[in-house]
Every structure is written in structure tokens, then in C-alpha cells.
PDB file of N, CA and C in Angstrom:
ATOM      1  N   UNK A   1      21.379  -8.929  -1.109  1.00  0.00           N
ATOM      2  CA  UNK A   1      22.671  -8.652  -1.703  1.00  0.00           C
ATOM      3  C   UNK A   1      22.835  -9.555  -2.923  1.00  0.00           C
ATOM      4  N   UNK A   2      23.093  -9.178  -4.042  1.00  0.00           N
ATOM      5  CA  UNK A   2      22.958  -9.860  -5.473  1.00  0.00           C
ATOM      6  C   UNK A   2      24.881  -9.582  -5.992  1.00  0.00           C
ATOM      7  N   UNK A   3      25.305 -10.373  -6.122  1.00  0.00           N
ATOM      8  CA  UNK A   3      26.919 -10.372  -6.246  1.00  0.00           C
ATOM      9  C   UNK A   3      26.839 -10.870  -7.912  1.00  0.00           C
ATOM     10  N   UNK A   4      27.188  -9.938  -8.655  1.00  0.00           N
ATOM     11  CA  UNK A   4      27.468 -10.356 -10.211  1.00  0.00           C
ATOM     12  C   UNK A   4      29.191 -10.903 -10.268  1.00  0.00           C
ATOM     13  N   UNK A   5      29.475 -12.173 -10.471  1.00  0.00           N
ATOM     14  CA  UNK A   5      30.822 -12.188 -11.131  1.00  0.00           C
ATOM     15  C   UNK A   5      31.075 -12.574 -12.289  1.00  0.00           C
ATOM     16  N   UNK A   6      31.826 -12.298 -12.308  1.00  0.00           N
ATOM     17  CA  UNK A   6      32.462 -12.812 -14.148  1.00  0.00           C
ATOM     18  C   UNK A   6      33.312 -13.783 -13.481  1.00  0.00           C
ATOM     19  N   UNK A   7      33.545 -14.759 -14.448  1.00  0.00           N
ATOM     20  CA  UNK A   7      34.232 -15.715 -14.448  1.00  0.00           C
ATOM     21  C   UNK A   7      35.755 -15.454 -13.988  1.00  0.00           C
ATOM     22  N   UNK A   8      36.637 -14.649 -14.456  1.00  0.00           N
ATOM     23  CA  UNK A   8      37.872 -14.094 -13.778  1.00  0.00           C
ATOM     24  C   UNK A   8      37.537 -13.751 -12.501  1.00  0.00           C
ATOM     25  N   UNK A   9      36.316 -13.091 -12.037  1.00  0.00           N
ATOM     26  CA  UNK A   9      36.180 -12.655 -10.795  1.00  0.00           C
ATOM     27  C   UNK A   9      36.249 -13.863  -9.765  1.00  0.00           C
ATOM     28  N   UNK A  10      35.557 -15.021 -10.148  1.00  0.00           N
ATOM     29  CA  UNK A  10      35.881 -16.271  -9.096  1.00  0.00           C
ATOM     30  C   UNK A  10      37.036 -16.872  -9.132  1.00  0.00           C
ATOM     31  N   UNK A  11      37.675 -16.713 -10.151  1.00  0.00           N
ATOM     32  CA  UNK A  11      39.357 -17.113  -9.460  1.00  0.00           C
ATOM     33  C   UNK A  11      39.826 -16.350  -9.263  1.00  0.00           C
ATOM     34  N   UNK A  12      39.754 -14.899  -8.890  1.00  0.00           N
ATOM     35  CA  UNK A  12      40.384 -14.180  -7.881  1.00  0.00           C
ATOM     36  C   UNK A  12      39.748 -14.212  -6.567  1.00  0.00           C
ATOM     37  N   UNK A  13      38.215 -14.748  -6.362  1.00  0.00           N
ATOM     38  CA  UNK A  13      37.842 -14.840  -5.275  1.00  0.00           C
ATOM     39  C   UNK A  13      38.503 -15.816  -4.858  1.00  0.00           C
ATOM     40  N   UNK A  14      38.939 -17.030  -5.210  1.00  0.00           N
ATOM     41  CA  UNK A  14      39.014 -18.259  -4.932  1.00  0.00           C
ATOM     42  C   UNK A  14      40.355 -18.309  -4.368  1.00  0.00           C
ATOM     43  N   UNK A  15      41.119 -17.526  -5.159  1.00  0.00           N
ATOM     44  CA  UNK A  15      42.124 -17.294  -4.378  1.00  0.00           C
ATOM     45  C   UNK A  15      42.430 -16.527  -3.239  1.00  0.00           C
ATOM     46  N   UNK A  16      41.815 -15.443  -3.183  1.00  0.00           N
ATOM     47  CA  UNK A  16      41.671 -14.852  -1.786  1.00  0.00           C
ATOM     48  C   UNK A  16      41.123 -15.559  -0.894  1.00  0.00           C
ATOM     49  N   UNK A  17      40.350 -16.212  -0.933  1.00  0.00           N
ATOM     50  CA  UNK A  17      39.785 -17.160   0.020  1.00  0.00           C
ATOM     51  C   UNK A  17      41.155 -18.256   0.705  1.00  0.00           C
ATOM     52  N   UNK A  18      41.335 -19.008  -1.066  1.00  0.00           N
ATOM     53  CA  UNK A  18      42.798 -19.892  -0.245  1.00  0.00           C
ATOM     54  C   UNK A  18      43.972 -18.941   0.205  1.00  0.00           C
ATOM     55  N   UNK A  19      44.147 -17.590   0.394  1.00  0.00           N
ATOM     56  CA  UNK A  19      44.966 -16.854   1.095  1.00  0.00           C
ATOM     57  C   UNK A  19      44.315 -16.664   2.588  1.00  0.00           C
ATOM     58  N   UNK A  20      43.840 -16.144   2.664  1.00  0.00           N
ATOM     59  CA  UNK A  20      43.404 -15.612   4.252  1.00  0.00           C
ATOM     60  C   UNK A  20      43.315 -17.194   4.732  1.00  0.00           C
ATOM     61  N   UNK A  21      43.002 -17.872   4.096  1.00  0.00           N
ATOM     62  CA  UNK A  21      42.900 -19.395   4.950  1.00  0.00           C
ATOM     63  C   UNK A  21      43.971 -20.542   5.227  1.00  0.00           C
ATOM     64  N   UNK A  22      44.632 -19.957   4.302  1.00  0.00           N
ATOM     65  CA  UNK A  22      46.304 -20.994   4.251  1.00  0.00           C
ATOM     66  C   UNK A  22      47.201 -19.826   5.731  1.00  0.00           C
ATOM     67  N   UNK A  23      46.785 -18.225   5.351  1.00  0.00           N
ATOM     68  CA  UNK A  23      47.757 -17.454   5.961  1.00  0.00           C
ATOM     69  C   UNK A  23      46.703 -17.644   7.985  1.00  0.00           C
ATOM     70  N   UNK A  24      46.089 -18.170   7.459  1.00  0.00           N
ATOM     71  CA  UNK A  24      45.286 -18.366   9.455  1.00  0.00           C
ATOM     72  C   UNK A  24      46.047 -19.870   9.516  1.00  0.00           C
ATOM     73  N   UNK A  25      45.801 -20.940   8.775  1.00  0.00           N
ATOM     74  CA  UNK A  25      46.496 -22.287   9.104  1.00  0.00           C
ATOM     75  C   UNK A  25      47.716 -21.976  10.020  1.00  0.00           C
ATOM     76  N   UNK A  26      48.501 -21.497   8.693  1.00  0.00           N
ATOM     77  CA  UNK A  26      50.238 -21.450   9.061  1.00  0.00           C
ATOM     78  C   UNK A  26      50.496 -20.489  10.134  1.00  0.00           C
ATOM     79  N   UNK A  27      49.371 -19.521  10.828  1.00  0.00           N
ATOM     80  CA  UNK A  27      49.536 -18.889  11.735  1.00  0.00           C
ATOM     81  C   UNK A  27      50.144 -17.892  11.416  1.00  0.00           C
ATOM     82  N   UNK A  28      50.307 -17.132  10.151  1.00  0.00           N
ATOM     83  CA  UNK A  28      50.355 -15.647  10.109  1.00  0.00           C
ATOM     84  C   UNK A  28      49.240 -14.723  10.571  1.00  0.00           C
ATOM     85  N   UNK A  29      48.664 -15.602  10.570  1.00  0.00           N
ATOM     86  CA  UNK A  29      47.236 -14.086  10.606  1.00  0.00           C
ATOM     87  C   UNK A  29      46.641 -15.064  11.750  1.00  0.00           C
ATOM     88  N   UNK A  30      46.179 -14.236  12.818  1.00  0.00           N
ATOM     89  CA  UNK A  30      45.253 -14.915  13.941  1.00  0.00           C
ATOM     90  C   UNK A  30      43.709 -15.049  13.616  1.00  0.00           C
ATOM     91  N   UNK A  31      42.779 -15.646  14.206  1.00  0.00           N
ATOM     92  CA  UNK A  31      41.762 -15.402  13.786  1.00  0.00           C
ATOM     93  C   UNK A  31      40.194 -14.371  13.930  1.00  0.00           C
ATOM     94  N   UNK A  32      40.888 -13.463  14.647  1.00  0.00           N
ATOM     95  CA  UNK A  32      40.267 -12.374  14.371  1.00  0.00           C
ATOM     96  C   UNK A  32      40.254 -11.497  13.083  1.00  0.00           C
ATOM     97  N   UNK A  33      41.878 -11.485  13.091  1.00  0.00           N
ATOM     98  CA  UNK A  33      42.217 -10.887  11.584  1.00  0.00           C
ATOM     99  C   UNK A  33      41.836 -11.695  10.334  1.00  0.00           C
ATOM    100  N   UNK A  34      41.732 -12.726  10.320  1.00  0.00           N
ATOM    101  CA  UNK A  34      41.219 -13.379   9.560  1.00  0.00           C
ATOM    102  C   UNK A  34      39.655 -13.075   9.221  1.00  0.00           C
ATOM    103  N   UNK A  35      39.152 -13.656  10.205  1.00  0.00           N
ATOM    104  CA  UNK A  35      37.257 -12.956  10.424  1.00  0.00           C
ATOM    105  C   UNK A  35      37.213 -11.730   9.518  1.00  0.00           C
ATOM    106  N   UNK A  36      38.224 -10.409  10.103  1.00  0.00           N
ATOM    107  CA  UNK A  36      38.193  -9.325   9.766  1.00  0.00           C
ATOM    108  C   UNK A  36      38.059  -9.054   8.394  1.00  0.00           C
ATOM    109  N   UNK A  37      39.249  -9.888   7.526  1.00  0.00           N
ATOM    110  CA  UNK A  37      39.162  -9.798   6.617  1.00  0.00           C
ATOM    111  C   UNK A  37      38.292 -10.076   5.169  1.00  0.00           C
ATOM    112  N   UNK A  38      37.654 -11.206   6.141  1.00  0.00           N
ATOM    113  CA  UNK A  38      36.360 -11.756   5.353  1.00  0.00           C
ATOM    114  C   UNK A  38      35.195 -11.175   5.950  1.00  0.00           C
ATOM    115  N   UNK A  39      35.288 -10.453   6.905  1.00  0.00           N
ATOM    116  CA  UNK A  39      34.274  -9.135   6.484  1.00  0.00           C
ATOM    117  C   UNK A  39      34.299  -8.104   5.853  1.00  0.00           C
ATOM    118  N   UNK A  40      35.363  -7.697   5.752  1.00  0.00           N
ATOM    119  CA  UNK A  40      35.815  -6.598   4.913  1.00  0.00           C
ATOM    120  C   UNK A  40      35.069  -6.895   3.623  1.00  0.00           C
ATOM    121  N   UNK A  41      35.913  -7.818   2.857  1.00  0.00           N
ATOM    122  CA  UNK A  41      35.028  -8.083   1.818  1.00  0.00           C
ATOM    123  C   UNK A  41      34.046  -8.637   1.500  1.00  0.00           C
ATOM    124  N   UNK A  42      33.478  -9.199   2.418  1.00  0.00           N
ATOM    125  CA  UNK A  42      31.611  -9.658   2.241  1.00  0.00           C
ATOM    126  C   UNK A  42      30.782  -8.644   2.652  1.00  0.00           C
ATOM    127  N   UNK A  43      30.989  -7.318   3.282  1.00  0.00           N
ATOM    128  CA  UNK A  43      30.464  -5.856   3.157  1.00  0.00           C
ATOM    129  C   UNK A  43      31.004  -5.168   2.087  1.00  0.00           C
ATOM    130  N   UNK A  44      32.234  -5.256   1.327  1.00  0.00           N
ATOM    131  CA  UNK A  44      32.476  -4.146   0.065  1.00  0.00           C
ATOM    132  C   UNK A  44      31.649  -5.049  -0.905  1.00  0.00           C
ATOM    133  N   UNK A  45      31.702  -6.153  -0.843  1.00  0.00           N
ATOM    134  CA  UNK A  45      30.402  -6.604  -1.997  1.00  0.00           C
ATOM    135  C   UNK A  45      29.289  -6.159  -1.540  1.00  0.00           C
ATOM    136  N   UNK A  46      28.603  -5.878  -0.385  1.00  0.00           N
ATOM    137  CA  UNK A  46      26.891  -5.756  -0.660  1.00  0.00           C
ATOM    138  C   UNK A  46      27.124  -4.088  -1.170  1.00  0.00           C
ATOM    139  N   UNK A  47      28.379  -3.334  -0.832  1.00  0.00           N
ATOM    140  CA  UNK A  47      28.290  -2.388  -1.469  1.00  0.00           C
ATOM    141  C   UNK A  47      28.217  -2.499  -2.893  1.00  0.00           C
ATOM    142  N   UNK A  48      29.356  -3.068  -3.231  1.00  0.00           N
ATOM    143  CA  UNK A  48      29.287  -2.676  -5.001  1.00  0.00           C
ATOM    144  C   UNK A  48      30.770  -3.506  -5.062  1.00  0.00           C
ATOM    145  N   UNK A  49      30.264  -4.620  -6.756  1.00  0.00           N
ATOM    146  CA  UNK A  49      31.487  -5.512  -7.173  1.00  0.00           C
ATOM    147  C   UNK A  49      32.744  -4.842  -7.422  1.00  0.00           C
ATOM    148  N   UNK A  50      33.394  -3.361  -8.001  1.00  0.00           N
ATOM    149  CA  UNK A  50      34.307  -2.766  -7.813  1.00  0.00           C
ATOM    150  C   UNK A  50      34.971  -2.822  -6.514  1.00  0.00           C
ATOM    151  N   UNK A  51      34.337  -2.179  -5.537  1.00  0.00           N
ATOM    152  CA  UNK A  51      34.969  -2.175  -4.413  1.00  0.00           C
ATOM    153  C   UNK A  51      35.328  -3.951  -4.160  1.00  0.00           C
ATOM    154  N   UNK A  52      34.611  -4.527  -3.935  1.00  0.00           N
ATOM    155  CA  UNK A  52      34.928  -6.243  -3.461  1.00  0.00           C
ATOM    156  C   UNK A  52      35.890  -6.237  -4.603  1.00  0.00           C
ATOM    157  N   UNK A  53      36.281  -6.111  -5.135  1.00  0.00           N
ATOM    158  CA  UNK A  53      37.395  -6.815  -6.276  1.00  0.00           C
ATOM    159  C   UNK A  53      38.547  -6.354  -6.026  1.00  0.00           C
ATOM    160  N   UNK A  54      38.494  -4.824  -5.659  1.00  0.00           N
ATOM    161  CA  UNK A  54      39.915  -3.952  -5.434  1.00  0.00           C
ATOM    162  C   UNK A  54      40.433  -4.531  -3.927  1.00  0.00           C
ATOM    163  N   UNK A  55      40.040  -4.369  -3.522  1.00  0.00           N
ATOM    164  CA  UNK A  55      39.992  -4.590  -2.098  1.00  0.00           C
ATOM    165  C   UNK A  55      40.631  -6.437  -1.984  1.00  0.00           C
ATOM    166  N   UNK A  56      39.820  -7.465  -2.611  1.00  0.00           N
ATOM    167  CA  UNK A  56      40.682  -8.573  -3.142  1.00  0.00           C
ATOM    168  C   UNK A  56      41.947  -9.006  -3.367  1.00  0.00           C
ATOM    169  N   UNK A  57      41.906  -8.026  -4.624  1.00  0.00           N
ATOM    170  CA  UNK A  57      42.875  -7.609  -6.063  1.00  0.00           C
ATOM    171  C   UNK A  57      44.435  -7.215  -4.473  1.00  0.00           C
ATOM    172  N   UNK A  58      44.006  -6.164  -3.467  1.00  0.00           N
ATOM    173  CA  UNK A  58      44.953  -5.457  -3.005  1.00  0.00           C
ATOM    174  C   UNK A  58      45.725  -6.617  -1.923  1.00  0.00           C
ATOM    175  N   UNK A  59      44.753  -7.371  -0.834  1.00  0.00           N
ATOM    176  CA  UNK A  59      44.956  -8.456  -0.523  1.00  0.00           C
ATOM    177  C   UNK A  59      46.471  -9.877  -1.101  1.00  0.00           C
ATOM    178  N   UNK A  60      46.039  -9.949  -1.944  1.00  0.00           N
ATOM    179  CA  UNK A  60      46.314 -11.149  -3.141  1.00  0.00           C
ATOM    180  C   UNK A  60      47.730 -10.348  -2.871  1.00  0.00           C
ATOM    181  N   UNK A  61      48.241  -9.054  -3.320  1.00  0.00           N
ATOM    182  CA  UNK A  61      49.289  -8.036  -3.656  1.00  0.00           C
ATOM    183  C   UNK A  61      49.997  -8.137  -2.349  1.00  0.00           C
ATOM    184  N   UNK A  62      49.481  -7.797  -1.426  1.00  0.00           N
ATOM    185  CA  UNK A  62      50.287  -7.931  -0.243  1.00  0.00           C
ATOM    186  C   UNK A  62      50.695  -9.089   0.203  1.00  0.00           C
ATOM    187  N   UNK A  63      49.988 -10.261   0.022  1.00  0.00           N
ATOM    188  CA  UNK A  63      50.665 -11.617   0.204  1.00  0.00           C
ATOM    189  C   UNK A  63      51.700 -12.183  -0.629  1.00  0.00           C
ATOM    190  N   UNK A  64      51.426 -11.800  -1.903  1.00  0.00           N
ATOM    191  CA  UNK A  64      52.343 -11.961  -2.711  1.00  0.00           C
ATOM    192  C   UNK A  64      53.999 -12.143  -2.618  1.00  0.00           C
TER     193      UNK A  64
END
């Protein structure tokens, strides 16, 4: 699996990352759902960087 990012792309990763992980701390999200979610997107990347980004991008939106 070969993951191309652009530089914008790692601070949106970076932030999704500190989301699903601040939102398991504070106990919104349990940790299955958590797991879940960081599979979600560590399989839409081996698919293809579009999908991993939207899928991110949608994340980030709902926490918001």
C-alpha cells in the first residue's frame, strides 16, 4: 500500500487522528468505534487517496 500525500493532506490527517482520539479519551466514542473508524480509513487508503480524504474530510464535519 503506497499512500501519496500532499502536504494539506497531513494536516487533515493529523487532525482526524487528534479527533477520533480526543473523542475516545473524553468518552464519546467507545473503543470499538474508535478502532472502527481507523479502519475505515486505513482500508479507503489502500483503496485510493480520494476516497481516504473524503471519508476524513466527512469525519472532521461531523465533529465539528
Amino acid at each position: 500500500m503506497v499512500l501519496n500525500l500532499l502536504e494539506k493532506d497531513h494536516h487533515v490527517l493529523d487532525k482526524y487522528l487528534n479527533a477520533i482520539l480526543d473523542a475516545y479519551k473524553l468518552g464519546e466514542m467507545d473503543q470499538l468505534t474508535s478502532r472502527s473508524e481507523l479502519a475505515h480509513m486505513t482500508a479507503a487508503a489502500a483503496r485510493d487517496n480520494v476516497g481516504k480524504m473524503s471519508h476524513v474530510t466527512a469525519v472532521l464535519e461531523r465533529r465539528a
